[in-house]
Protein backbone atom coordinates (compact mmCIF):
# COMPACT_ATOMS: atom_id res chain seq x y z
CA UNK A 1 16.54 -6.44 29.93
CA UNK A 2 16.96 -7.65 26.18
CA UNK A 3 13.88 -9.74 26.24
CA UNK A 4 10.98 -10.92 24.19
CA UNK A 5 8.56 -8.04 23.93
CA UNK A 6 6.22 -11.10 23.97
CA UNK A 7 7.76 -13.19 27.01
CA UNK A 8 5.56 -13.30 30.31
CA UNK A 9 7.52 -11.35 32.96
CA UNK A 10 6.46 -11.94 36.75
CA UNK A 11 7.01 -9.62 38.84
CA UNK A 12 8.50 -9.73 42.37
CA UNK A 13 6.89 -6.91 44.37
CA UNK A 14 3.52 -6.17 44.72
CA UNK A 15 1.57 -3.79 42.87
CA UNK A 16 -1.02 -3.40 45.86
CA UNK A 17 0.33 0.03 46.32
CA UNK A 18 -1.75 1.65 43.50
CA UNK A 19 -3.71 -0.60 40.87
CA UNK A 20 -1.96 0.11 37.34
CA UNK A 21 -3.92 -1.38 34.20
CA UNK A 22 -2.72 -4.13 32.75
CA UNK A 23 -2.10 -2.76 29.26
CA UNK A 24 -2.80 -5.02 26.08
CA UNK A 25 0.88 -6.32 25.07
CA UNK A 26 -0.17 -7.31 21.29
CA UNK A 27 -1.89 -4.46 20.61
CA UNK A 28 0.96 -1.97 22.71
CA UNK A 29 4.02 -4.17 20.60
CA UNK A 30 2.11 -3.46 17.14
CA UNK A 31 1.38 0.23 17.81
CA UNK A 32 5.08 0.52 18.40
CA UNK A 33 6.11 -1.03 15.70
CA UNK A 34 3.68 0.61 13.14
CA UNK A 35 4.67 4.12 14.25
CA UNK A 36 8.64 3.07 13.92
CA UNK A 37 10.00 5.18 11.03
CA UNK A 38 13.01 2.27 10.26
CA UNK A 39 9.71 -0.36 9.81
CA UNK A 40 7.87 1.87 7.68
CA UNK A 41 10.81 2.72 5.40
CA UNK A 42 11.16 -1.14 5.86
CA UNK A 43 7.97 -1.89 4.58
CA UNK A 44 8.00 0.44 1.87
CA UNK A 45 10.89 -0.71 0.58
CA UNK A 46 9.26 -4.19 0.05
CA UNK A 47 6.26 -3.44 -1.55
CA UNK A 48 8.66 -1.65 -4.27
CA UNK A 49 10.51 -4.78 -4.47
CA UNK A 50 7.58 -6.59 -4.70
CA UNK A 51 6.61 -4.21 -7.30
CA UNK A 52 9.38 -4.63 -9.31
CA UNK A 53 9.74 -8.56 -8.88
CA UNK A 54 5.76 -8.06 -10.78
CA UNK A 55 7.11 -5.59 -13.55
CA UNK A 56 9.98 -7.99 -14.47
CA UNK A 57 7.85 -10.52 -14.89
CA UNK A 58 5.29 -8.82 -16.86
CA UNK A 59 7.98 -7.69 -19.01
CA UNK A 60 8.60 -11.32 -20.13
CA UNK A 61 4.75 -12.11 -21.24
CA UNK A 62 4.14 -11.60 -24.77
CA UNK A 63 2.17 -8.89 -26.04
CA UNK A 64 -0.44 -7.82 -28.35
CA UNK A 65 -0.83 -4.72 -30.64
CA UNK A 66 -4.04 -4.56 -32.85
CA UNK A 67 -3.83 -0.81 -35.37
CA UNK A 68 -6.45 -0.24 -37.51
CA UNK A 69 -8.70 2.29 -38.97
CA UNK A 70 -12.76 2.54 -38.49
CA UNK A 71 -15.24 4.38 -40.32
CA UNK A 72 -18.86 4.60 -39.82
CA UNK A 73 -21.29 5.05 -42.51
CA UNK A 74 -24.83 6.30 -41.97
CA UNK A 75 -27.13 6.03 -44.45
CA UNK A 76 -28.39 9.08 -45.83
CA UNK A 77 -32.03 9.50 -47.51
């Protein structure tokens, strides 16, 4: 029908025949959509962008390297 998943549809005929559970649209539309593969492979692919965007910028803050050697004396009696 190439509508909203999310659109209220009323139906025509009755469903007096049999009673069918209404099912929970939000939660049925985001169960779909989390087991999609494309969406997955969708979101994974901006979380490494996102990753990314965060390495680029880290690149460009300055950084600090401290070398040095430490020795520890006891005292011996």
């Amino acid at each position: 029908m190439n509508l909203d998943p999310r659109q209220a549809v009323e139906l025509a005929d009755s469903l007096s025949y049999f009673e069918t559970p209404q099912p929970d649209v939000e939660q049925s539309i985001e169960q779909a959509l989390a087991e999609r593969q494309e969406w997955k492979s969708l979101s994974d692919q901006i979380k490494a962008a996102e990753w990314q965007k965060k390495q680029a910028w880290d690149q460009r803050l300055p950084s600090l390297t401290a070398e040095g050697e430490w020795t520890i004396r006891y005292p011996f009696k």
